[in-house]
N, C-alpha and C. Protein backbone atom coordinates (compact mmCIF):
# COMPACT_ATOMS: atom_id res chain seq x y z
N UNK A 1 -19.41 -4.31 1.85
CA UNK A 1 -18.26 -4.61 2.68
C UNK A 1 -16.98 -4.39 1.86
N UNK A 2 -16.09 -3.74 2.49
CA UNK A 2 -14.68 -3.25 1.83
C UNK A 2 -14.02 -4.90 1.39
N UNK A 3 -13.18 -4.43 0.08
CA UNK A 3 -12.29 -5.70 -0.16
C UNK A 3 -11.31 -5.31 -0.83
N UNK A 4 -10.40 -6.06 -0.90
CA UNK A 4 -8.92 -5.44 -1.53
C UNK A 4 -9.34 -6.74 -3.25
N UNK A 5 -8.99 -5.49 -4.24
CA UNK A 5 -9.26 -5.64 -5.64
C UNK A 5 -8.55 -5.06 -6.64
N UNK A 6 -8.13 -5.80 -7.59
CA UNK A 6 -6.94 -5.41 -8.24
C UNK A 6 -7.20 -3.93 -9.07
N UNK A 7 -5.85 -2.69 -9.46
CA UNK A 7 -6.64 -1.51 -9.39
C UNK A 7 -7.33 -2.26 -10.68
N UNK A 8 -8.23 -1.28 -11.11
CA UNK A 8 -8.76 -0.99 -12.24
C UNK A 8 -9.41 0.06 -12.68
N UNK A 9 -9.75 0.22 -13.91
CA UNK A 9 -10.30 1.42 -14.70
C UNK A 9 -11.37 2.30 -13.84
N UNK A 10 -12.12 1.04 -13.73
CA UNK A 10 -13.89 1.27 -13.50
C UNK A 10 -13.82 2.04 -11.86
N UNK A 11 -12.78 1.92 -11.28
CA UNK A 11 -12.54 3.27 -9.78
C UNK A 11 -11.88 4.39 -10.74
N UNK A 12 -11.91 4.56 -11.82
CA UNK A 12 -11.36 6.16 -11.87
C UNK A 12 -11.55 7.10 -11.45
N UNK A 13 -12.91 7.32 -11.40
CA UNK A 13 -13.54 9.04 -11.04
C UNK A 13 -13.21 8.97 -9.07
N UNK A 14 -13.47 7.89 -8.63
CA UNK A 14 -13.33 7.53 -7.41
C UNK A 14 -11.49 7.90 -7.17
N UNK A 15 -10.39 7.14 -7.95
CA UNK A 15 -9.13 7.03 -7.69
C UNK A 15 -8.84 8.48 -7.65
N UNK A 16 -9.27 9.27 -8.42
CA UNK A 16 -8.50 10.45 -8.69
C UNK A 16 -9.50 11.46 -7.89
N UNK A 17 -10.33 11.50 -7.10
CA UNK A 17 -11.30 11.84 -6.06
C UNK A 17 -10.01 11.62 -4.68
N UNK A 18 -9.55 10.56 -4.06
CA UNK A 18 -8.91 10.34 -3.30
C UNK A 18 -7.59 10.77 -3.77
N UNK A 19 -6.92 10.91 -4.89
CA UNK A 19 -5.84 11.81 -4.61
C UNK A 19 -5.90 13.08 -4.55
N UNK A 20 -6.43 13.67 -4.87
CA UNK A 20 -7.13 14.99 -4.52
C UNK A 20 -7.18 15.04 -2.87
N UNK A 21 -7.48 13.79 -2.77
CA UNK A 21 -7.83 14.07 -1.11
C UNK A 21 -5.90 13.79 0.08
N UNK A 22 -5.59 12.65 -0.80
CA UNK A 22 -4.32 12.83 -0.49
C UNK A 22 -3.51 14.06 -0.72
N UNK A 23 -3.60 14.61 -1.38
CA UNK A 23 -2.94 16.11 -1.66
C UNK A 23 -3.15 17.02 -1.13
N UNK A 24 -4.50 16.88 -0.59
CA UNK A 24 -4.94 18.36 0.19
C UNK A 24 -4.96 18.19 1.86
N UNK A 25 -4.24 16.73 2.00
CA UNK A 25 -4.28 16.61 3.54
C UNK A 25 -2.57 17.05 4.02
N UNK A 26 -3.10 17.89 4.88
CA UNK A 26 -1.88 18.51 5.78
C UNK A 26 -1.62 17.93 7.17
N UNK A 27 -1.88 16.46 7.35
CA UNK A 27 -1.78 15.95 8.60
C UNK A 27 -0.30 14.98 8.18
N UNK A 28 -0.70 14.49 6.35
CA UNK A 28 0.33 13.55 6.47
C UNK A 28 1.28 14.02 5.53
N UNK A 29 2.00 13.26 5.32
CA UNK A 29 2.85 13.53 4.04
C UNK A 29 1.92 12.83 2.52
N UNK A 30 2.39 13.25 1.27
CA UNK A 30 1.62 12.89 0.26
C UNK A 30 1.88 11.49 0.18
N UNK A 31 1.31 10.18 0.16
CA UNK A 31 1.82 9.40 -0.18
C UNK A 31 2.99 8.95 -1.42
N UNK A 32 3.69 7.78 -1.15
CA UNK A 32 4.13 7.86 -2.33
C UNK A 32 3.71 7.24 -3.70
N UNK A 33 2.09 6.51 -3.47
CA UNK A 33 1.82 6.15 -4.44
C UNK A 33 1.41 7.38 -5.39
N UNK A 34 0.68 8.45 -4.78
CA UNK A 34 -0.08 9.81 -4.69
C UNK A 34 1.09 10.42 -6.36
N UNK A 35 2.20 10.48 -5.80
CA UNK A 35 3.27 11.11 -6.68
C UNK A 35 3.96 10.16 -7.73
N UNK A 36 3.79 8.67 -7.94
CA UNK A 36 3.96 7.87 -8.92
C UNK A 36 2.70 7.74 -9.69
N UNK A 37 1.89 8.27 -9.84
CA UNK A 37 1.05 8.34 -10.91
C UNK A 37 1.31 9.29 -11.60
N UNK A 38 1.22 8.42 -13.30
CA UNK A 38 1.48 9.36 -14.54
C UNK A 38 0.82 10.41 -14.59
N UNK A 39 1.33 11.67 -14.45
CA UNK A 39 0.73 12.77 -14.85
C UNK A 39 -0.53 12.80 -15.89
N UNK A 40 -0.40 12.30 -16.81
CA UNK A 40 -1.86 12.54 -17.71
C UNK A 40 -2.69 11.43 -17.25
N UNK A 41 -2.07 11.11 -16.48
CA UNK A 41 -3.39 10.12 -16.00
C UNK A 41 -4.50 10.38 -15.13
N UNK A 42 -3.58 11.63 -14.77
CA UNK A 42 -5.32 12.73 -13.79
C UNK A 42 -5.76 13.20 -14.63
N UNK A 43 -5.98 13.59 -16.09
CA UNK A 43 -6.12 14.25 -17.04
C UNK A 43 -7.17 13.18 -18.01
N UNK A 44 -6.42 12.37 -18.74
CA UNK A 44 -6.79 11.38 -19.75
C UNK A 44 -7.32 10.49 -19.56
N UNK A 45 -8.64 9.33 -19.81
CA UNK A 45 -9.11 8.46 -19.47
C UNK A 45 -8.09 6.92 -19.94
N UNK A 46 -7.67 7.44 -21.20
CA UNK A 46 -6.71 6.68 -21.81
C UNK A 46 -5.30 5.99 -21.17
N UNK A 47 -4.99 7.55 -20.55
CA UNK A 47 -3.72 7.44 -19.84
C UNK A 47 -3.84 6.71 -18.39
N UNK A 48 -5.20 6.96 -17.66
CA UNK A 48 -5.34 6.50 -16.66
C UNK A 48 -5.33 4.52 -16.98
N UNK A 49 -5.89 4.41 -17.98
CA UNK A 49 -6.04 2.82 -18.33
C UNK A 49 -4.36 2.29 -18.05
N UNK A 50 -3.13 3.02 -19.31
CA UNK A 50 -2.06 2.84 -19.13
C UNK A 50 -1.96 2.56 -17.60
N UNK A 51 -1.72 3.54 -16.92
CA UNK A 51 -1.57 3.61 -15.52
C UNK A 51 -2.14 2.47 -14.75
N UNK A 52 -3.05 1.59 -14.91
CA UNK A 52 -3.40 0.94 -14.08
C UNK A 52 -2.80 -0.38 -14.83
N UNK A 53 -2.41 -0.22 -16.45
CA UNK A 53 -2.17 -1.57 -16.75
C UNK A 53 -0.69 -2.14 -16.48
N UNK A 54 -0.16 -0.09 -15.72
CA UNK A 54 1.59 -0.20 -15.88
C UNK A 54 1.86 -0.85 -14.22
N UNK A 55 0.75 -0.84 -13.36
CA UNK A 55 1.08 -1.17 -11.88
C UNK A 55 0.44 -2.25 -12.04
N UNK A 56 -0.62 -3.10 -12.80
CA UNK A 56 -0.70 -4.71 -12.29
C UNK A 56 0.52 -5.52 -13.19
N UNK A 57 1.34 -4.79 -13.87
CA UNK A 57 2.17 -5.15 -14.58
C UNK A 57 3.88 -4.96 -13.63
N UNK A 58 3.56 -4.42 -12.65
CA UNK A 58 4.48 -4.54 -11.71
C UNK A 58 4.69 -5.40 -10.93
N UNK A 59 3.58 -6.58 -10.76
CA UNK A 59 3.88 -7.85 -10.77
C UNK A 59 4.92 -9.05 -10.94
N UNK A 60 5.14 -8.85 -11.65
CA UNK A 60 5.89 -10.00 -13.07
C UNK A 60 7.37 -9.11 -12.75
N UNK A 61 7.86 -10.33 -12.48
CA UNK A 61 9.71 -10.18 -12.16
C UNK A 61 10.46 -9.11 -13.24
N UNK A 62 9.65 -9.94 -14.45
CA UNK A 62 10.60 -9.03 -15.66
C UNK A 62 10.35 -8.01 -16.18
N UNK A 63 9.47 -7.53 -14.97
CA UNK A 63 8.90 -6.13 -15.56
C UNK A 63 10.11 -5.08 -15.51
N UNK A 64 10.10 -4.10 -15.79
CA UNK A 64 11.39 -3.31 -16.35
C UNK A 64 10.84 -2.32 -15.09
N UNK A 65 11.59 -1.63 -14.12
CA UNK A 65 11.22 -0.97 -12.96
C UNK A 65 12.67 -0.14 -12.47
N UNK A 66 12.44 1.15 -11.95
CA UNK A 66 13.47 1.86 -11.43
C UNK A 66 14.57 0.70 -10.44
N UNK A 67 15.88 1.17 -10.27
CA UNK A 67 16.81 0.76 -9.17
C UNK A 67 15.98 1.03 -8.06
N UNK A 68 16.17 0.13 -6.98
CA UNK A 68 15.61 0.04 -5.45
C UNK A 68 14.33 -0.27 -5.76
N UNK A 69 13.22 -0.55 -6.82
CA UNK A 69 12.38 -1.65 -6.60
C UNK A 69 12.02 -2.51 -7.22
N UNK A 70 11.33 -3.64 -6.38
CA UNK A 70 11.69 -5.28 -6.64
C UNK A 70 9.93 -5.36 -7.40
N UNK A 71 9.69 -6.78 -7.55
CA UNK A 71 8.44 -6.85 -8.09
C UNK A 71 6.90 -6.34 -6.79
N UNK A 72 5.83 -6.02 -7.04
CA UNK A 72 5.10 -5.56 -5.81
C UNK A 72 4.00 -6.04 -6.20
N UNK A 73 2.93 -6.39 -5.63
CA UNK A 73 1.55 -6.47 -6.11
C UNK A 73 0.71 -5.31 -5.19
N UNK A 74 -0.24 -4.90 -6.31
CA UNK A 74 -0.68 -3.35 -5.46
C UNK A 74 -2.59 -3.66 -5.48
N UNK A 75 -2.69 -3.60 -4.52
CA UNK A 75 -4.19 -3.75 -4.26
C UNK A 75 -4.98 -2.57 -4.12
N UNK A 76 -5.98 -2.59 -4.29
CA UNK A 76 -7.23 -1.53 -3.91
C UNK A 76 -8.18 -1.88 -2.91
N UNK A 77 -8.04 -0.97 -2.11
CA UNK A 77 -9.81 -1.12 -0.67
C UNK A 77 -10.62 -0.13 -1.72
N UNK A 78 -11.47 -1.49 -1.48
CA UNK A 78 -12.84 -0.34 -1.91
C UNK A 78 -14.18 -1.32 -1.72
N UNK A 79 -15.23 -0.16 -1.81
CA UNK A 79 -16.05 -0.79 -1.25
C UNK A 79 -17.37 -0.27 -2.91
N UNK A 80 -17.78 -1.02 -3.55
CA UNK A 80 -18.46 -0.89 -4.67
C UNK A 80 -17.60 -0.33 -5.51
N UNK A 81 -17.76 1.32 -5.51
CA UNK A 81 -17.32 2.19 -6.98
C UNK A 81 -17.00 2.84 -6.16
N UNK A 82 -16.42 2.69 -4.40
CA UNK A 82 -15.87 3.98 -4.21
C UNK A 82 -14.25 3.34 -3.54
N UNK A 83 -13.31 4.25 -3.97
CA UNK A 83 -11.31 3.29 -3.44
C UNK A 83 -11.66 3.90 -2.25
N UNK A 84 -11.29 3.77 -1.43
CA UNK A 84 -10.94 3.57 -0.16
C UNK A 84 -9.69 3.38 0.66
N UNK A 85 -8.47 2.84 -0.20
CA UNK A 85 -7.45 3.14 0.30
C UNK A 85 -6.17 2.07 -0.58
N UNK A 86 -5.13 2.11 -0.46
CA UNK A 86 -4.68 0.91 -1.80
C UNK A 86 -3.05 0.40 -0.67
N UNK A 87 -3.09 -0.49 -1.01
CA UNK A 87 -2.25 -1.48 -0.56
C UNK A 87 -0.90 -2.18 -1.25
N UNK A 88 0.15 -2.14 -1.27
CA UNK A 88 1.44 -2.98 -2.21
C UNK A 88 2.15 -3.69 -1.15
N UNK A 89 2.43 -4.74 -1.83
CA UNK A 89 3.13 -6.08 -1.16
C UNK A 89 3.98 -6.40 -2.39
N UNK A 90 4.71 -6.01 -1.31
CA UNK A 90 6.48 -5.78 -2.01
C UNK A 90 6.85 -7.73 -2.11
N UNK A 91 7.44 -8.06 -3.29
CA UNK A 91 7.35 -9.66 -3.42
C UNK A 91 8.75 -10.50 -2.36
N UNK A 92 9.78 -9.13 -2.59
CA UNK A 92 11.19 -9.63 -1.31
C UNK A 92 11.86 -7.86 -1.16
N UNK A 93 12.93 -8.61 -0.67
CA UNK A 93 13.39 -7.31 0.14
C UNK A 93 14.38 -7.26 -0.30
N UNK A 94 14.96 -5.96 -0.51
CA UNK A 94 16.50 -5.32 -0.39
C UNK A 94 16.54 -4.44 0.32
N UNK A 95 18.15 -4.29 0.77
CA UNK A 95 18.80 -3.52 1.88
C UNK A 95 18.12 -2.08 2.18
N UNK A 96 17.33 -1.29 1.57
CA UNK A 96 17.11 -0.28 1.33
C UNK A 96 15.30 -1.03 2.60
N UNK A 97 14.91 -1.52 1.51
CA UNK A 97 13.50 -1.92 1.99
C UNK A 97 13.16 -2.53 3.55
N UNK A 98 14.68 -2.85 3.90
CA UNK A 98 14.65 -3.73 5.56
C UNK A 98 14.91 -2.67 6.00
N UNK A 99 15.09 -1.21 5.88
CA UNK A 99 15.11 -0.37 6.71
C UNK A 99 13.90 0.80 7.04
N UNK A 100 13.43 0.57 5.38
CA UNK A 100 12.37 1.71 5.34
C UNK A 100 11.44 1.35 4.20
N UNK A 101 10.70 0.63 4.91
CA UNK A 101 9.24 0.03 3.59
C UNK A 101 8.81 -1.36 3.90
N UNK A 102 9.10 -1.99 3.80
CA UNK A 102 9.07 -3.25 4.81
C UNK A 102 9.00 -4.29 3.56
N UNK A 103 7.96 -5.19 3.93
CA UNK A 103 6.90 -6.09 2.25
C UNK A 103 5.77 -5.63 2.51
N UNK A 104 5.05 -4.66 3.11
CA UNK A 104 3.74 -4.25 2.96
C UNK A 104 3.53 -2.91 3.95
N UNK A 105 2.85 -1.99 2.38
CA UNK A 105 2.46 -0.55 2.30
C UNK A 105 1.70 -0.44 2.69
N UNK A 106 0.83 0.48 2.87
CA UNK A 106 -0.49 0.76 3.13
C UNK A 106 -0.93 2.57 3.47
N UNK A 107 -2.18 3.15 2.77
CA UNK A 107 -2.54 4.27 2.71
C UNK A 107 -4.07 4.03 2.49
N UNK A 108 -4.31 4.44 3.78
CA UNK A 108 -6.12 5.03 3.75
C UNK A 108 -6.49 6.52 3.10
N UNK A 109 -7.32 6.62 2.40
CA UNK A 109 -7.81 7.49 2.04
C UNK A 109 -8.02 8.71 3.12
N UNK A 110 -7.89 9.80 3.18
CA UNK A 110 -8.06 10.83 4.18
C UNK A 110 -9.74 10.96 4.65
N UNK A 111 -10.41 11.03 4.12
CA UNK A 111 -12.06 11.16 4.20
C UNK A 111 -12.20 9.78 5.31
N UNK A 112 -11.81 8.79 4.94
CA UNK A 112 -12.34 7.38 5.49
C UNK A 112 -11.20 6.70 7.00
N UNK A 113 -10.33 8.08 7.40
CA UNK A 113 -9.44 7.41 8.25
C UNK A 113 -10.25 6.95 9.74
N UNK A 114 -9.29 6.26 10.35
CA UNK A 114 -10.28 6.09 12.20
C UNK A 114 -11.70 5.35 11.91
N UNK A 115 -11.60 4.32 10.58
CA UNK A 115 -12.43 3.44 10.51
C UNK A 115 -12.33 2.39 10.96
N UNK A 116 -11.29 1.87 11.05
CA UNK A 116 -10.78 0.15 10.89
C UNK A 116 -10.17 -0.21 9.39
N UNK A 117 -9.98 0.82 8.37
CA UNK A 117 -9.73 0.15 7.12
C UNK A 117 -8.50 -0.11 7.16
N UNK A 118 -7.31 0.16 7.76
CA UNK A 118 -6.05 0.27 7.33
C UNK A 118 -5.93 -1.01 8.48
N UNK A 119 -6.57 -1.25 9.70
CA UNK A 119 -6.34 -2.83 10.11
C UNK A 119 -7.08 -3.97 9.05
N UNK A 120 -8.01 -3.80 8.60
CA UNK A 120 -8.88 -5.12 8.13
C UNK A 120 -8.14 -4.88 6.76
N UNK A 121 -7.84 -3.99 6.06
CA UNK A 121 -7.24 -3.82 4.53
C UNK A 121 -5.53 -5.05 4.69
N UNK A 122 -5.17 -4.74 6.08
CA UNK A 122 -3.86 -5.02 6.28
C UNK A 122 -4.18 -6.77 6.43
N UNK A 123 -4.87 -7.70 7.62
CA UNK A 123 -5.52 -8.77 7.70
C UNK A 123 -5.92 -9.06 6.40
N UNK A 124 -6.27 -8.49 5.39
CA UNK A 124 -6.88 -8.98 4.36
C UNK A 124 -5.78 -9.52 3.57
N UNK A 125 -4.39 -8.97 3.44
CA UNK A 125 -3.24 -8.84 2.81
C UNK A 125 -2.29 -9.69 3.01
N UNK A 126 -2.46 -9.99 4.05
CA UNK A 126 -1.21 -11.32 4.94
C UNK A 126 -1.76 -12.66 4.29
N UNK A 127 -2.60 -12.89 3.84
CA UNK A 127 -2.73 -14.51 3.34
C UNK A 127 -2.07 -14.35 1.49
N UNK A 128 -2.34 -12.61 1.09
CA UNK A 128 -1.83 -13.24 -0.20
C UNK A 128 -0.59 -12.91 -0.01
N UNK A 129 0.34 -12.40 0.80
CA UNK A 129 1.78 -12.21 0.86
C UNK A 129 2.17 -13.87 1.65
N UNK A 130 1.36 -14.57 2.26
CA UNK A 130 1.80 -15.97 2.37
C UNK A 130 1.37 -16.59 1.19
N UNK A 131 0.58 -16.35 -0.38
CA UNK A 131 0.77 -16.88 -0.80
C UNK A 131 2.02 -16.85 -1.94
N UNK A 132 2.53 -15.45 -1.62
CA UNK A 132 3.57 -15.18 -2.56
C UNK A 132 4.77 -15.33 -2.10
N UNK A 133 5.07 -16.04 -0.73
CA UNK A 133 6.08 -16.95 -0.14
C UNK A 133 6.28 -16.12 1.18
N UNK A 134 5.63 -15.25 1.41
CA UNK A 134 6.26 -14.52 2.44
C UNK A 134 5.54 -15.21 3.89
N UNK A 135 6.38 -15.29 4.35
CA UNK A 135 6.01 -16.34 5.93
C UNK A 135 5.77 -15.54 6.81
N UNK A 136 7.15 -14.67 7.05
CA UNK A 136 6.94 -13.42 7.89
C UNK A 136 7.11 -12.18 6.85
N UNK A 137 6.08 -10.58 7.82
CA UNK A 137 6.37 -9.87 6.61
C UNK A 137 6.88 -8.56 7.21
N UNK A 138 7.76 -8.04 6.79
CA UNK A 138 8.19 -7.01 7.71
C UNK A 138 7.47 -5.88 7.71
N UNK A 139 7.19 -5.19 8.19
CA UNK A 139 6.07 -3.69 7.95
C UNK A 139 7.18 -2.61 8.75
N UNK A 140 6.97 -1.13 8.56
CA UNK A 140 7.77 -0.56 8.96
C UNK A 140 6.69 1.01 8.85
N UNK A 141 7.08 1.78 10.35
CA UNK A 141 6.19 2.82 10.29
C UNK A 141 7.10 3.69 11.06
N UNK A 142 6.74 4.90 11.10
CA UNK A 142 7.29 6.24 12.29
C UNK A 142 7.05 5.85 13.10
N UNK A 143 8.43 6.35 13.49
CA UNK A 143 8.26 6.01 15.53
C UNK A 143 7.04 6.88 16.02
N UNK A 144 6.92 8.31 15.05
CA UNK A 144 5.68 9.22 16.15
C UNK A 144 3.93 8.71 15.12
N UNK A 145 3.95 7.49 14.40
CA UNK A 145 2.78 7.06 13.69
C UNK A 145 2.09 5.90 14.57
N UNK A 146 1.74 6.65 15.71
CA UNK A 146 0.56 5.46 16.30
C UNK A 146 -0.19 4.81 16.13
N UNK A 147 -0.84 5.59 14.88
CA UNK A 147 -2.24 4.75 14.30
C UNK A 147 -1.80 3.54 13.47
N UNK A 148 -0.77 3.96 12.82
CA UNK A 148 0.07 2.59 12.01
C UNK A 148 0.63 1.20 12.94
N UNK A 149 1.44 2.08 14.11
CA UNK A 149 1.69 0.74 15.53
C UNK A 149 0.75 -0.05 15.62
N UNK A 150 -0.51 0.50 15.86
CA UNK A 150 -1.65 0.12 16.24
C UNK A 150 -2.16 -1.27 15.24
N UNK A 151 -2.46 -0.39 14.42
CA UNK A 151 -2.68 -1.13 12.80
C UNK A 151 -2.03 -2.72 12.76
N UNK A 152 -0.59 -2.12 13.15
CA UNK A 152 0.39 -3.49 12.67
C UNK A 152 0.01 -4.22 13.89
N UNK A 153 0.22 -3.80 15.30
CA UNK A 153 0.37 -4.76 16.17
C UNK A 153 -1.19 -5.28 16.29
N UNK A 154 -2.15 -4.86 16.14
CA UNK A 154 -3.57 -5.49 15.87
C UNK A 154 -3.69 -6.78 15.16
N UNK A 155 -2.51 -6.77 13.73
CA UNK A 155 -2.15 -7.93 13.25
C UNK A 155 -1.18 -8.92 13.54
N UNK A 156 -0.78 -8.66 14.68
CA UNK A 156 -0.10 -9.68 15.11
C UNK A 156 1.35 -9.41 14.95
N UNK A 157 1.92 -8.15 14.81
CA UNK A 157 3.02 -7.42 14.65
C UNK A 157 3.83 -7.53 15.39
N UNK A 158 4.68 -7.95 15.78
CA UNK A 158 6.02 -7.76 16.43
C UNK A 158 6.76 -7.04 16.54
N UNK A 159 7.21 -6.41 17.50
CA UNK A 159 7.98 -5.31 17.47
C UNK A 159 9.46 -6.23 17.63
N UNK A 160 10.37 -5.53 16.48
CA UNK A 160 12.26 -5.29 16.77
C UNK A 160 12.73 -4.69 16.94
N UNK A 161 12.80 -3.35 15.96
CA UNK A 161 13.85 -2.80 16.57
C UNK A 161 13.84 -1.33 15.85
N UNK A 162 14.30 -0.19 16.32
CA UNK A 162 14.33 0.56 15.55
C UNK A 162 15.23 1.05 14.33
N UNK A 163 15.20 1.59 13.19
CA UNK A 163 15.95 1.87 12.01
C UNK A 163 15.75 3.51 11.80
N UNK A 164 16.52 4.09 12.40
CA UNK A 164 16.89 5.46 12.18
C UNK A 164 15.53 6.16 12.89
N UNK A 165 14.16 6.43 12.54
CA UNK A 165 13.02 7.34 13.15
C UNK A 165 12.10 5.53 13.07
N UNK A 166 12.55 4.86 12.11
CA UNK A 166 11.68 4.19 11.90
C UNK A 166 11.62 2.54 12.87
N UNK A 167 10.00 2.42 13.10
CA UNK A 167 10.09 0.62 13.94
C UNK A 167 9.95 -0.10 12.81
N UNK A 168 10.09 -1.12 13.40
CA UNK A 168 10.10 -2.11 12.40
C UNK A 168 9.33 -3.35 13.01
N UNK A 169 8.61 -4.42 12.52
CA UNK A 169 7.75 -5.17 13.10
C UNK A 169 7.85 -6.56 12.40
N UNK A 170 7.96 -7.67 12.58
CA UNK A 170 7.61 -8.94 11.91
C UNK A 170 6.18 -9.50 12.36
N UNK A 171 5.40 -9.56 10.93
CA UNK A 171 3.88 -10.02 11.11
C UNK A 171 3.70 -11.37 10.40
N UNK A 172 3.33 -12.31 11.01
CA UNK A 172 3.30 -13.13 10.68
C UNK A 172 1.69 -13.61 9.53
N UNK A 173 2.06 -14.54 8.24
CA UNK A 173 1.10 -14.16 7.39
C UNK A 173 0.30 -15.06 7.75
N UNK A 174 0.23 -16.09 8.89
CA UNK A 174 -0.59 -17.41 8.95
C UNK A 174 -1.36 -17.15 9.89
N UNK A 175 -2.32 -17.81 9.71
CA UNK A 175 -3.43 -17.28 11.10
C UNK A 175 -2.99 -17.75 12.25
């Protein structure tokens, strides 16, 4: 049974299997986690370690991080030794993020889409973004991304309002 798990090493051959697969899909855009991974980290076993120790380390307030983002916690779907799709829950919001990103990401793997993972990955996610204070959580998708509407309002999503192409939804993290 799929579960959201902090990244780690031991999905490598698996992690870098699914970006491959993110890269070669022409339905979506590349994600943006897809293009924040260190280059030698598709390469190096070493570098890939860095890489996973530099995103649970994105956690922690005082982590040192580009302008426009805040602290995030980034999860993994997976189901044994194989990722499945990865998840970030953004810790608060800035002006940038209430328009386009919300407090929670989400990207299914291309091989595994039209499962249910990107609803149950998402349900799985709302109790630890209520435990990281978030009450309500904003999510934000394309106006022409149905499967994402779907996704969110499955969880109890609310629709507001629109922001330029993009909806915007308040999901509440409590059952």
């Amino acid at each position: 049974m799929p579960e959201l798990i902090n990244p780690t090493t031991r999905l490598r051959t698996s992690f870098l299997a699914a970006v491959t697969e993110f890269r070669a899909d022409r339905d979506y855009p590349v994600p943006w986690f897809v293009t924040d991974v260190d280059p030698q980290a598709l390469h190096a076993p070493s570098a890939f370690d860095a890489y996973v120790t530099r995103v649970l380390g994105e956690r922690e307030e005082a982590a040192a991080r580009a302008i426009g983002f805040v602290p995030m916690t980034t999860l993994w779907w997976a189901e044994g030794e194989r990722l499945l799709g990865r998840l970030a829950i953004r810790h608060r919001l800035i002006p940038a993020l209430e328009k386009d990103g919300g407090h929670i990401g989400y990207d299914v793997r291309p091989s595994v889409r039209r499962q249910g993972h990107a609803t149950a990955m998402l349900a799985a996610a709302l109790p630890i973004a209520r435990s990281l204070g978030i009450t309500e959580a904003l999510l934000t998708c394309d106006d022409t991304n149905t499967a994402s509407q779907r996704v969110i309002e499955a969880n109890g999503g609310r629709f507001v309002d629109m922001a330029g192409q993009k909806r915007r939804y308040w999901v509440p993290t409590h059952p």
